[in-house]
C-alpha atoms as a PDB file:
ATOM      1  CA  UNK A   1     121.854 108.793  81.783  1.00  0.00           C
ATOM      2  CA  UNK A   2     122.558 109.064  85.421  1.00  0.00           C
ATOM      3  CA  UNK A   3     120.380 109.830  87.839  1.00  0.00           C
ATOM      4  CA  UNK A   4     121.498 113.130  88.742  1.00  0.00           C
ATOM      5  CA  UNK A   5     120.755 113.715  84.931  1.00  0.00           C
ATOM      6  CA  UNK A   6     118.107 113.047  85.129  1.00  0.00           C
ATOM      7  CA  UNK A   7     116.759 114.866  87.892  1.00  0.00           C
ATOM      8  CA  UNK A   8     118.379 117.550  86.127  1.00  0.00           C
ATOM      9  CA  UNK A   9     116.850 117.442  82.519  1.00  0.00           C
ATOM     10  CA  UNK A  10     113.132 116.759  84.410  1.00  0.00           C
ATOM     11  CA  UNK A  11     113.609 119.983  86.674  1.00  0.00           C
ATOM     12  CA  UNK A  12     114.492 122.315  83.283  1.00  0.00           C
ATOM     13  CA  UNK A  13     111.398 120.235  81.326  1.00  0.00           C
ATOM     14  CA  UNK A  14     109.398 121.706  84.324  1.00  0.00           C
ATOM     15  CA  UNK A  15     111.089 125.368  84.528  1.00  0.00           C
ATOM     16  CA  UNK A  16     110.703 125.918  81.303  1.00  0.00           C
ATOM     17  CA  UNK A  17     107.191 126.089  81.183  1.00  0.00           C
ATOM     18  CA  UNK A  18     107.940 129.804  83.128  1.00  0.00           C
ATOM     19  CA  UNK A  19     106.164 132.032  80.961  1.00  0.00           C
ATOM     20  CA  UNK A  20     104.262 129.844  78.563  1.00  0.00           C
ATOM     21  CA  UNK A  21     100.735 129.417  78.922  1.00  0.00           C
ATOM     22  CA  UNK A  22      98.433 126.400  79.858  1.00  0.00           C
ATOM     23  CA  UNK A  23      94.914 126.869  77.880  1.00  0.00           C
ATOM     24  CA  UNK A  24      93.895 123.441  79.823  1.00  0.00           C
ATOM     25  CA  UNK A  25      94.708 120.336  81.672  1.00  0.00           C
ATOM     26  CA  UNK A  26      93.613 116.526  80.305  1.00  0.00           C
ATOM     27  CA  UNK A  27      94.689 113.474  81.639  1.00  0.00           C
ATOM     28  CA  UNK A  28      93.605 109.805  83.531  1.00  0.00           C
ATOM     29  CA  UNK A  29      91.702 110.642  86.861  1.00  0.00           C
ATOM     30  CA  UNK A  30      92.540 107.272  89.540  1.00  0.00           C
ATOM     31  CA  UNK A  31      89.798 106.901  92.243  1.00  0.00           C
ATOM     32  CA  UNK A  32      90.060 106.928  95.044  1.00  0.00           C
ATOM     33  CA  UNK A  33      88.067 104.030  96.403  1.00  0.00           C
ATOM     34  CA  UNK A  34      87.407 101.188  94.053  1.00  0.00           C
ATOM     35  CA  UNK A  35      83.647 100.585  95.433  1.00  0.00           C
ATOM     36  CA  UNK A  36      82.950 102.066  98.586  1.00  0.00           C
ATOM     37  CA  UNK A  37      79.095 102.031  98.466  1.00  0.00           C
ATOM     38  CA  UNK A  38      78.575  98.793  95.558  1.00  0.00           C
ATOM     39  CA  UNK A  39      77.919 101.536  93.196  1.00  0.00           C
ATOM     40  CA  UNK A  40      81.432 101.673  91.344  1.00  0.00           C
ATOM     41  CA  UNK A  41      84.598 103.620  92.042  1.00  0.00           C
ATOM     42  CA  UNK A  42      84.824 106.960  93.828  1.00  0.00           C
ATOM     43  CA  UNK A  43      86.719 109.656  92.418  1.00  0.00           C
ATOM     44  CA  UNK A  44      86.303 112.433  94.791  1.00  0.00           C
ATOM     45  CA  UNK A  45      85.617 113.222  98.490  1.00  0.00           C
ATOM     46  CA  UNK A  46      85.188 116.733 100.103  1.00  0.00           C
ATOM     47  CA  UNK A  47      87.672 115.444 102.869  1.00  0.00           C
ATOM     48  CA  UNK A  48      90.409 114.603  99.863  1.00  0.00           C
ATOM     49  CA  UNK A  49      92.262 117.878  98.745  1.00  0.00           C
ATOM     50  CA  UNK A  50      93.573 117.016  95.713  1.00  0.00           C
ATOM     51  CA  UNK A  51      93.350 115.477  92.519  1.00  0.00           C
ATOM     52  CA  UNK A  52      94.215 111.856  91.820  1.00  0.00           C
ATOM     53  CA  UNK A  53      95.902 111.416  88.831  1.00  0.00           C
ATOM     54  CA  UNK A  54      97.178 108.206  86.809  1.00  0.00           C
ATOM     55  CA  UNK A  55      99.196 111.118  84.340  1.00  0.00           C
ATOM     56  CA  UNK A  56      98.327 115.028  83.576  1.00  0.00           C
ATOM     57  CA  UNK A  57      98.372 116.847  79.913  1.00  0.00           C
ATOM     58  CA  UNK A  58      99.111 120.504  80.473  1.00  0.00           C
ATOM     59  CA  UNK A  59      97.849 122.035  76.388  1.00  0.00           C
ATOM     60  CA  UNK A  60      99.827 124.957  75.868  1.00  0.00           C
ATOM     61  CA  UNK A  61      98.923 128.248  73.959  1.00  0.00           C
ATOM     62  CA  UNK A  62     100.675 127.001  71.301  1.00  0.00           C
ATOM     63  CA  UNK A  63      98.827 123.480  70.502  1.00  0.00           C
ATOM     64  CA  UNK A  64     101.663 121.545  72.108  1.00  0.00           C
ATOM     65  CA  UNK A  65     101.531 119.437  75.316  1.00  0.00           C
ATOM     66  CA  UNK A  66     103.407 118.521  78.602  1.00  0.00           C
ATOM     67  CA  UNK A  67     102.260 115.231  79.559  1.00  0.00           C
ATOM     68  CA  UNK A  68     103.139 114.698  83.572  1.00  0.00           C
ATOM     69  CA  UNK A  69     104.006 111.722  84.988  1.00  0.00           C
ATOM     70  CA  UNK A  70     105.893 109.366  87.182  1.00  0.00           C
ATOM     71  CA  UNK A  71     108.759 106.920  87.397  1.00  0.00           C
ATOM     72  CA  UNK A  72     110.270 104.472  89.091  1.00  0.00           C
ATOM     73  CA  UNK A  73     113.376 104.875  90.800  1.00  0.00           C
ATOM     74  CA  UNK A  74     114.929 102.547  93.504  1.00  0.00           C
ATOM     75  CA  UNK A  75     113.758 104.934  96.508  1.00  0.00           C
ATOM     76  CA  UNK A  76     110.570 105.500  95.030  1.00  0.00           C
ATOM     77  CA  UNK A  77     108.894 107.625  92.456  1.00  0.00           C
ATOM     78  CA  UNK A  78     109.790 110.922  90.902  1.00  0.00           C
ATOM     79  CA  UNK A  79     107.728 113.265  89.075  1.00  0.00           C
ATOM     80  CA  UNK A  80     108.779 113.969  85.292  1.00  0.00           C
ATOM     81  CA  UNK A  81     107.549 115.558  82.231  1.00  0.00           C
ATOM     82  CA  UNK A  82     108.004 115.493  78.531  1.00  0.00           C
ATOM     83  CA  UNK A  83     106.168 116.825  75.034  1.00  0.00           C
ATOM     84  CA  UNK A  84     103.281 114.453  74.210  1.00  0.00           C
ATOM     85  CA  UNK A  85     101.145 114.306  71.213  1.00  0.00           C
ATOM     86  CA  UNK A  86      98.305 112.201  72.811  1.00  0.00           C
ATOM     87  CA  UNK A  87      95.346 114.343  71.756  1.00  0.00           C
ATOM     88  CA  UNK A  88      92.440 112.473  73.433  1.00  0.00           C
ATOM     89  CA  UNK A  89      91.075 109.502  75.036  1.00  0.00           C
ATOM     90  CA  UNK A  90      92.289 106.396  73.395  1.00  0.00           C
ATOM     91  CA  UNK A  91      89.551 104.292  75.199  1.00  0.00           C
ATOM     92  CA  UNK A  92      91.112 102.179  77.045  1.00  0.00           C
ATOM     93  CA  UNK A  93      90.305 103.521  80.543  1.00  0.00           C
ATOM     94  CA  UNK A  94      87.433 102.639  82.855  1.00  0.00           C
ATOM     95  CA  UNK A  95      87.134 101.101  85.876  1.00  0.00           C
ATOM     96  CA  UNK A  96      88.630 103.039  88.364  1.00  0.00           C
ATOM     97  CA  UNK A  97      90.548 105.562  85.706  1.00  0.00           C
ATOM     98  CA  UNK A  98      89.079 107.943  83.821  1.00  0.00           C
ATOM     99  CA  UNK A  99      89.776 109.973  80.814  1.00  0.00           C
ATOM    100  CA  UNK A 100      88.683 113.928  81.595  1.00  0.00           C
ATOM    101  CA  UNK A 101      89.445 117.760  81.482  1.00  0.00           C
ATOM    102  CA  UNK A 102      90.448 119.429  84.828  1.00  0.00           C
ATOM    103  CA  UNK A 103      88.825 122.823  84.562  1.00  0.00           C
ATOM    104  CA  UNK A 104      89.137 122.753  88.337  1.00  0.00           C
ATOM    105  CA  UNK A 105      93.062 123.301  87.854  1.00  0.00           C
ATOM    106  CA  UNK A 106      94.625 126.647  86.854  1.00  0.00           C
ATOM    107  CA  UNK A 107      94.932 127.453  83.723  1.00  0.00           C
ATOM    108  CA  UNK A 108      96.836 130.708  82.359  1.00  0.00           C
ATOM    109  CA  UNK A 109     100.442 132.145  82.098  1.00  0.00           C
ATOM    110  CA  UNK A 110     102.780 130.380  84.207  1.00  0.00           C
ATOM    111  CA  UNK A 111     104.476 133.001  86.460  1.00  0.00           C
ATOM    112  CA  UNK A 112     106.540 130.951  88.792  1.00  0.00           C
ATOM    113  CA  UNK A 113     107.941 127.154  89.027  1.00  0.00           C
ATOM    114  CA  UNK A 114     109.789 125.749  91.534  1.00  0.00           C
ATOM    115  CA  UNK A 115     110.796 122.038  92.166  1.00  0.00           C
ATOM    116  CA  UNK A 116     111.344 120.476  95.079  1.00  0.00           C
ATOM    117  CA  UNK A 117     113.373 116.998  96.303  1.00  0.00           C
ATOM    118  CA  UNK A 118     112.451 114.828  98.799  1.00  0.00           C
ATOM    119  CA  UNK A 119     115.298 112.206  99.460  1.00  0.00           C
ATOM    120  CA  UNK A 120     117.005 111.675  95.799  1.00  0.00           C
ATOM    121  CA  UNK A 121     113.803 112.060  94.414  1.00  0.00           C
ATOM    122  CA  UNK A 122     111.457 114.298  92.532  1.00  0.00           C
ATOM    123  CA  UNK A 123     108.718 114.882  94.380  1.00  0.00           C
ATOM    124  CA  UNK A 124     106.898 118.399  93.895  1.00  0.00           C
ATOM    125  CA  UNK A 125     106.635 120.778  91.532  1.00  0.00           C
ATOM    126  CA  UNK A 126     104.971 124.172  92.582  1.00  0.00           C
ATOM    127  CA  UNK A 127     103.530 126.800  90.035  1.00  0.00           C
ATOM    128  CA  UNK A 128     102.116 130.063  90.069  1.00  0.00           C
ATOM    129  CA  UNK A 129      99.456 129.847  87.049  1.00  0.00           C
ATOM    130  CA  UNK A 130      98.303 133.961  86.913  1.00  0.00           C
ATOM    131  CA  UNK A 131      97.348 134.314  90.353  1.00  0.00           C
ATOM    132  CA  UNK A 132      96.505 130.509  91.164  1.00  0.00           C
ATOM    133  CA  UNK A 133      98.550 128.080  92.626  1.00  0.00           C
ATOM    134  CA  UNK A 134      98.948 124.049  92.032  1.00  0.00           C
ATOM    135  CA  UNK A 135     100.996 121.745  93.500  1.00  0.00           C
ATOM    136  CA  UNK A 136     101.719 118.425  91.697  1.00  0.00           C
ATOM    137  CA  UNK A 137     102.940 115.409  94.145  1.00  0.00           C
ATOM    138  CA  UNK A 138     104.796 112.267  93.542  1.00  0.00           C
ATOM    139  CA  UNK A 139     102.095 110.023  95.876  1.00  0.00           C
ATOM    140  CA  UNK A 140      98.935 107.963  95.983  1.00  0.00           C
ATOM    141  CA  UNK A 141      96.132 108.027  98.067  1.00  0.00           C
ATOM    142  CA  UNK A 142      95.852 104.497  99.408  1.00  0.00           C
ATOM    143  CA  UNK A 143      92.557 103.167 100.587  1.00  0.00           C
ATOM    144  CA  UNK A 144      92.274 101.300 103.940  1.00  0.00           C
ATOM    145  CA  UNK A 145      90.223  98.355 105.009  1.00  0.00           C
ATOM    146  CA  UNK A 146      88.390 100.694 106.913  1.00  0.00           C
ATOM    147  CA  UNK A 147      87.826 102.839 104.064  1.00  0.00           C
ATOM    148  CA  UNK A 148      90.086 105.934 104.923  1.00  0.00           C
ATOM    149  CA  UNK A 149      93.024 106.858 102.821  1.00  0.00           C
ATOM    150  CA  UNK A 150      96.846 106.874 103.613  1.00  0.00           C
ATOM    151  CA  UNK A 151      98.243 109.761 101.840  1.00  0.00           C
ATOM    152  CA  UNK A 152     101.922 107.899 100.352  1.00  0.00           C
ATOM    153  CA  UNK A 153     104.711 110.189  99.288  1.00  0.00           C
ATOM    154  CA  UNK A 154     107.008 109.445  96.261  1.00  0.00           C
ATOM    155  CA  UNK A 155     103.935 106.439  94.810  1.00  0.00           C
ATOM    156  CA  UNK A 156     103.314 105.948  91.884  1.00  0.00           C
ATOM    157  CA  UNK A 157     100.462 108.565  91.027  1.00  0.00           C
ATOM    158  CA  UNK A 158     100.184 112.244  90.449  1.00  0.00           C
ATOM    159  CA  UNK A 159      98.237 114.584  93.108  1.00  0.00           C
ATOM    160  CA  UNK A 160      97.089 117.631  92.068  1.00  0.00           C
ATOM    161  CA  UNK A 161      96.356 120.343  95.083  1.00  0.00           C
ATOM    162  CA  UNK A 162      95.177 124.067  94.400  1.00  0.00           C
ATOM    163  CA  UNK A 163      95.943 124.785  97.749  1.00  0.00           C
ATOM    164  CA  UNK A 164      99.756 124.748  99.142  1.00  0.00           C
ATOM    165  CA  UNK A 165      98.664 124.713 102.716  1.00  0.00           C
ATOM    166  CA  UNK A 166      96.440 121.662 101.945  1.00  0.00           C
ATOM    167  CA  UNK A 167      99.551 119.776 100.876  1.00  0.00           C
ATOM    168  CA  UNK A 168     101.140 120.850 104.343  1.00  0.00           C
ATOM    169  CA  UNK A 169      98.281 119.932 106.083  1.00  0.00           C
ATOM    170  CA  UNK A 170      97.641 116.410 104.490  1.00  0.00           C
ATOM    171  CA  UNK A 171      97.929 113.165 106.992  1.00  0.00           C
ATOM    172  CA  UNK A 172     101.406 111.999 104.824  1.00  0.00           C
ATOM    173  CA  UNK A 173     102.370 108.772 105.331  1.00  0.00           C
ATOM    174  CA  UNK A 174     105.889 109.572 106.234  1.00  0.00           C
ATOM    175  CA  UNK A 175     107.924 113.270 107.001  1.00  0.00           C
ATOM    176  CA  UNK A 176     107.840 115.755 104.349  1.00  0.00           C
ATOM    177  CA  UNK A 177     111.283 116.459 103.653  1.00  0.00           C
ATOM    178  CA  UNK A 178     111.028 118.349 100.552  1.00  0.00           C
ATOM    179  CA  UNK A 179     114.213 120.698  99.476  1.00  0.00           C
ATOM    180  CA  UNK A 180     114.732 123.171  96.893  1.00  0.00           C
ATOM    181  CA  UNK A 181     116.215 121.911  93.249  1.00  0.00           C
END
């Protein structure tokens, strides 16, 4: 499959979650510093708007699941998704991932989708869950020597925002150039 395929059958696994509903959201949480203080990794940090993610379950009304991920391309990383039948944690994370449930995203009937390029790549998909928005983001927060974070477009992780001006507003590492799919 080619990569304009590709891009293609990823965009309609995302649009076609238009009018289904998301009873919740489960997935591997990355932190964002590995040890800032000596007292283990940090996972959040009121001047971070978003979610770090390693990948993102979206449960469906009907007992299935979208699990949301990336992968690696030769520019960089898209966004994709695809049915999954993982059904909890397995275990095996700790460290700086953890397994959890994101009540703090949306969940409800999804009333809009829209995904968005960025140079050949898939890099944001937008929804509308009820009234609620969420952004999810090809990137990675990236933590400095002088422990601030370098917000990377098309990485290898999974942000999660709630608010689309916050993903406007973030320090990005390079231009936004994000177009319609």
């Amino acid at each position: 499959m080619g990569r304009d395929e590709w891009l293609a059958v990823q965009a309609r696994n995302f649009k076609a979650l238009r009018g289904r509903r998301i009873d919740r959201w489960v997935g591997v949480e990355m932190a964002l510093r590995e040890d800032p203080a000596g007292t283990g990794p940090q996972f959040a940090d009121p001047e971070v708007p978003c979610v770090q993610l390693y990948w993102l379950q979206a449960w469906l009304d009907d007992g299935s699941a979208v699990e949301i991920g990336t992968y690696q391309g030769d520019d960089g990383f898209s966004l994709g998704g695809h049915p999954s039948d993982k059904s909890s944690d397995d275990g095996r994370w700790d460290g700086i991932y953890r397994w959890r449930s994101f009540p703090e995203l949306p969940a409800g009937s999804v009333e809009q989708v829209a995904v968005f390029l960025d140079q050949c790549l898939l890099a944001e998909v937008h929804f509308l869950i009820g009234t609620r928005p969420l952004a999810l983001v090809a990137g990675e927060l990236e933590e400095r020597h002088d422990g601030g974070l370098t917000f990377q477009r098309l990485d290898e992780s999974v942000l999660a925002f709630t608010d689309l001006v916050a993903v406007e507003r973030a320090p990005w590492s390079t231009a936004r150039q994000i177009r319609r799919f």
